[in-house]
C-alpha atoms as a PDB file:
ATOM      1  CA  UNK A   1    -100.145 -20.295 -79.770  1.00  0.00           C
ATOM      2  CA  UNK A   2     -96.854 -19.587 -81.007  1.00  0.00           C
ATOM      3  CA  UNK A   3     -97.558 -15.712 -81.425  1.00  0.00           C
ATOM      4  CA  UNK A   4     -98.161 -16.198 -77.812  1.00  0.00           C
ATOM      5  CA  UNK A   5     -94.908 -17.869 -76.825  1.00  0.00           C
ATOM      6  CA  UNK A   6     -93.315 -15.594 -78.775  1.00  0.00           C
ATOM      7  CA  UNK A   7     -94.990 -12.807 -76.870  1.00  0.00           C
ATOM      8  CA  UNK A   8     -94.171 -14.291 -73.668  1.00  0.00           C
ATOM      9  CA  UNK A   9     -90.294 -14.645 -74.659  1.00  0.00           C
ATOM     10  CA  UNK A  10     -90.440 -10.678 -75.372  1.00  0.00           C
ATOM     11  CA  UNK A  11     -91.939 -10.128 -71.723  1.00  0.00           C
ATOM     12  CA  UNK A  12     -88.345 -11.747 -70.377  1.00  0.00           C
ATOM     13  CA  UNK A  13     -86.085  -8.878 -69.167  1.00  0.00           C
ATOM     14  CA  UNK A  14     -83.226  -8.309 -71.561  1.00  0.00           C
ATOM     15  CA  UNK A  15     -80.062  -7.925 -70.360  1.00  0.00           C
ATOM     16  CA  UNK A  16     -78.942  -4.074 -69.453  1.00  0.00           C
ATOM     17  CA  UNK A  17     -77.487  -2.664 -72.267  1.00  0.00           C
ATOM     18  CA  UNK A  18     -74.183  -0.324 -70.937  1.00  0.00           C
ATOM     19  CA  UNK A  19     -73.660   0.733 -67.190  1.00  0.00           C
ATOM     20  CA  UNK A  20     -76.223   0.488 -64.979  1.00  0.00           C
ATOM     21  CA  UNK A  21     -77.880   3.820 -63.791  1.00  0.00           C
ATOM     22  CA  UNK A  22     -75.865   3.309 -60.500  1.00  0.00           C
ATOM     23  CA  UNK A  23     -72.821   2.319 -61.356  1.00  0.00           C
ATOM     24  CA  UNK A  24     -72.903   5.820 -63.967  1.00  0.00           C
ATOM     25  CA  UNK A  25     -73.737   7.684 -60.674  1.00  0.00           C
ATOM     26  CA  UNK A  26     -70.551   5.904 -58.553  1.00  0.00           C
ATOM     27  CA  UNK A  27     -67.745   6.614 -61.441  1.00  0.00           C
ATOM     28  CA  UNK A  28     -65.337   9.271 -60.497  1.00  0.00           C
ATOM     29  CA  UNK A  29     -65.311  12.762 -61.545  1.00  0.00           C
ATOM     30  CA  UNK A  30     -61.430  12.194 -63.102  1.00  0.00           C
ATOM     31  CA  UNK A  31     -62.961   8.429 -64.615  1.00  0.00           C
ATOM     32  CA  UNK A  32     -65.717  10.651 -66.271  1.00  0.00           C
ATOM     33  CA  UNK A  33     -63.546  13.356 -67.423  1.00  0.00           C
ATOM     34  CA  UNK A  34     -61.163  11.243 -68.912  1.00  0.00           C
ATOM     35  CA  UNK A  35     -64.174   9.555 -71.063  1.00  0.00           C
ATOM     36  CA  UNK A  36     -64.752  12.761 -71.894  1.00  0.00           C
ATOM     37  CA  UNK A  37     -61.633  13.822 -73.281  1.00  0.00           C
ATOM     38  CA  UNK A  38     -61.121  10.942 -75.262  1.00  0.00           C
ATOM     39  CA  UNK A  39     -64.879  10.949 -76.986  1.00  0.00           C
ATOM     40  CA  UNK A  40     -63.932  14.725 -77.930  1.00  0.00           C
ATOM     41  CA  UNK A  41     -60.529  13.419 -79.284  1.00  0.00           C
ATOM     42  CA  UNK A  42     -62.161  10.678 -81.543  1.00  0.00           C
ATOM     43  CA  UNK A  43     -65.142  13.485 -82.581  1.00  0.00           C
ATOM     44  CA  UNK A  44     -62.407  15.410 -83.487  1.00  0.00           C
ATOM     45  CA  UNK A  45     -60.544  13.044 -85.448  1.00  0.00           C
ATOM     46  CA  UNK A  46     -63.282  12.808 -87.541  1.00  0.00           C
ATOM     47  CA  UNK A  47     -63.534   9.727 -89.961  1.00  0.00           C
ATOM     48  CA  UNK A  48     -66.554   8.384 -88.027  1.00  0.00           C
ATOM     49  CA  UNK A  49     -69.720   7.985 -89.742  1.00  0.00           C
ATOM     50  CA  UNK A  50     -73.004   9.963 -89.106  1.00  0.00           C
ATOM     51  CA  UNK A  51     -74.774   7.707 -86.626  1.00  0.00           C
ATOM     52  CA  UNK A  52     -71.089   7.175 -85.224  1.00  0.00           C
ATOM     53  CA  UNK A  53     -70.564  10.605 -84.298  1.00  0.00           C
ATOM     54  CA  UNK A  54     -73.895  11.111 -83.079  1.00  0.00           C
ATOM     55  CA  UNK A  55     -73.559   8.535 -80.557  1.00  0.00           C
ATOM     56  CA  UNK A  56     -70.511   9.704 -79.490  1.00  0.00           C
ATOM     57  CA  UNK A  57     -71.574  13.354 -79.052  1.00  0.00           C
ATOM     58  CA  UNK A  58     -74.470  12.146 -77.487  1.00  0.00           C
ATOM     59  CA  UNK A  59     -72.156   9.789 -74.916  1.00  0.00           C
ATOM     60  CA  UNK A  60     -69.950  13.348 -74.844  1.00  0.00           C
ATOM     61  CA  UNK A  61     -73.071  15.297 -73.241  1.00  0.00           C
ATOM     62  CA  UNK A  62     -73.912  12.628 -71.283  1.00  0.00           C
ATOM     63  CA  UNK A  63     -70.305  12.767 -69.485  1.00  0.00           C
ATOM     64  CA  UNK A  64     -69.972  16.577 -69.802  1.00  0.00           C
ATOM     65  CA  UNK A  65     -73.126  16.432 -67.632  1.00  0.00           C
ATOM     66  CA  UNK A  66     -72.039  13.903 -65.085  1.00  0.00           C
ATOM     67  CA  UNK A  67     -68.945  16.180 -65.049  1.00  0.00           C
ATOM     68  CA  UNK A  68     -70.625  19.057 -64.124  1.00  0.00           C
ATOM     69  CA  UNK A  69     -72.708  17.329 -61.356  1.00  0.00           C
ATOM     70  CA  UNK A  70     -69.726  15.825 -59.542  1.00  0.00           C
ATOM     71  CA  UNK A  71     -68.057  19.358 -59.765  1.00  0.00           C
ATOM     72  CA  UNK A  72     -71.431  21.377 -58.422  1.00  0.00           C
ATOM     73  CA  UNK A  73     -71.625  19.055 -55.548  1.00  0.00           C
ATOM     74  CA  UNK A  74     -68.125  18.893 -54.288  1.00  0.00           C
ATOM     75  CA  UNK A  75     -68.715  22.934 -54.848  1.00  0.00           C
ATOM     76  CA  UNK A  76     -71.473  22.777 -52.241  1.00  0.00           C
ATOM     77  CA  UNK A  77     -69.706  20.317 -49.839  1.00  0.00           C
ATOM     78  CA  UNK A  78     -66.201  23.056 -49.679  1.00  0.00           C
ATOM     79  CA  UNK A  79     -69.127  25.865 -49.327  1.00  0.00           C
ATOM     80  CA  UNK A  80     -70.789  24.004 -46.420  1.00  0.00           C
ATOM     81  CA  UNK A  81     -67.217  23.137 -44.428  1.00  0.00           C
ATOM     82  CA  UNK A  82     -66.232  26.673 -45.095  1.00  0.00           C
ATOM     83  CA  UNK A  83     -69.143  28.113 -43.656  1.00  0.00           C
ATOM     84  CA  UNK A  84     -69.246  25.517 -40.824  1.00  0.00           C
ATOM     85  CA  UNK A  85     -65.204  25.956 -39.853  1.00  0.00           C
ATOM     86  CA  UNK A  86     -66.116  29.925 -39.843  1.00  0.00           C
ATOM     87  CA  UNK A  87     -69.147  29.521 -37.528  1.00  0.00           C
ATOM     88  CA  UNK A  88     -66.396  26.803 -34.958  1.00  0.00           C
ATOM     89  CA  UNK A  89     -63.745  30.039 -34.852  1.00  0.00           C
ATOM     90  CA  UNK A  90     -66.596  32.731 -34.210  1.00  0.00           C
ATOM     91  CA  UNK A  91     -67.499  30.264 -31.202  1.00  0.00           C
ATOM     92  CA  UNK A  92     -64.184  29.987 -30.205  1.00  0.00           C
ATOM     93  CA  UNK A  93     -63.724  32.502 -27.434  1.00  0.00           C
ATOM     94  CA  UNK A  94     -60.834  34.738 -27.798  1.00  0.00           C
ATOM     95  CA  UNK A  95     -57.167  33.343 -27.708  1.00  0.00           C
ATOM     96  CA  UNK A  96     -55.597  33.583 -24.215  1.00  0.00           C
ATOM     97  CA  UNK A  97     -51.987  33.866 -26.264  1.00  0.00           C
ATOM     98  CA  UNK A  98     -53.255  37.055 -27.667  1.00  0.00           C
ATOM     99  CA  UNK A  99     -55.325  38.257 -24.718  1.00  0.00           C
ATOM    100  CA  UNK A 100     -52.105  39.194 -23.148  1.00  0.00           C
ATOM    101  CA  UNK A 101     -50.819  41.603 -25.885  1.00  0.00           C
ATOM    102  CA  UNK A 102     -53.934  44.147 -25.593  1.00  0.00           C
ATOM    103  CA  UNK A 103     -53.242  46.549 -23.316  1.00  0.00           C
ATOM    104  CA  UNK A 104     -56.245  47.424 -20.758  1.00  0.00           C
ATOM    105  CA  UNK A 105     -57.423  50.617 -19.874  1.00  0.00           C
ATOM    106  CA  UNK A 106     -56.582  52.391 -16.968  1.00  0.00           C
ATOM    107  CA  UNK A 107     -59.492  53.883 -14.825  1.00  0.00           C
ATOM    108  CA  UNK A 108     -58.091  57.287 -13.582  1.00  0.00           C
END
């Protein structure tokens, strides 16, 4: 019986160890980047022990990655407003301003 209760104490959720999955996804590209800097900075430093280092490279990728996702997306969103301001001005019919300065042709 007390293997059992034992058992049923390991079924209880443990606490989440670190940030959550979402709150990862919500931190800032200039929050993640200076993580990342600083991680490099004390791999660099060296004096950390094996298992030390490893974590830290391992947190390193982890941010280097985040890093790069943030930057690929706000890449797509500039892509997609440039693309959408260029199709607004080819719908724009031409400037009346400017109309004026073309000379028309004269039928002879």
């Amino acid at each position: 019986m007390e293997e059992q209760a034992g058992q049923q104490n390991n079924s209880i959720p443990s606490p989440a160890r670190g940030p959550s999955r979402d709150n990862r996804r919500s931190e800032s590209f200039e929050k993640s980047f200076t993580k990342l800097e600083e991680t490099v900075r004390r791999l660099e430093a060296g004096q950390l022990t094996l298992d030390e280092a490893t974590k830290l490279f391992e947190e390193g990728m982890r941010l280097a990655r985040r890093c790069n996702e943030l930057l690929t997306t706000t890449e797509l969103k500039v892509s997609r407003l440039q693309s959408q301001f260029a199709e607004q001005m080819s719908l724009v019919p031409g400037d009346s301003e400017y109309e004026d300065d073309i000379p028309e042709e004269e039928d002879d």
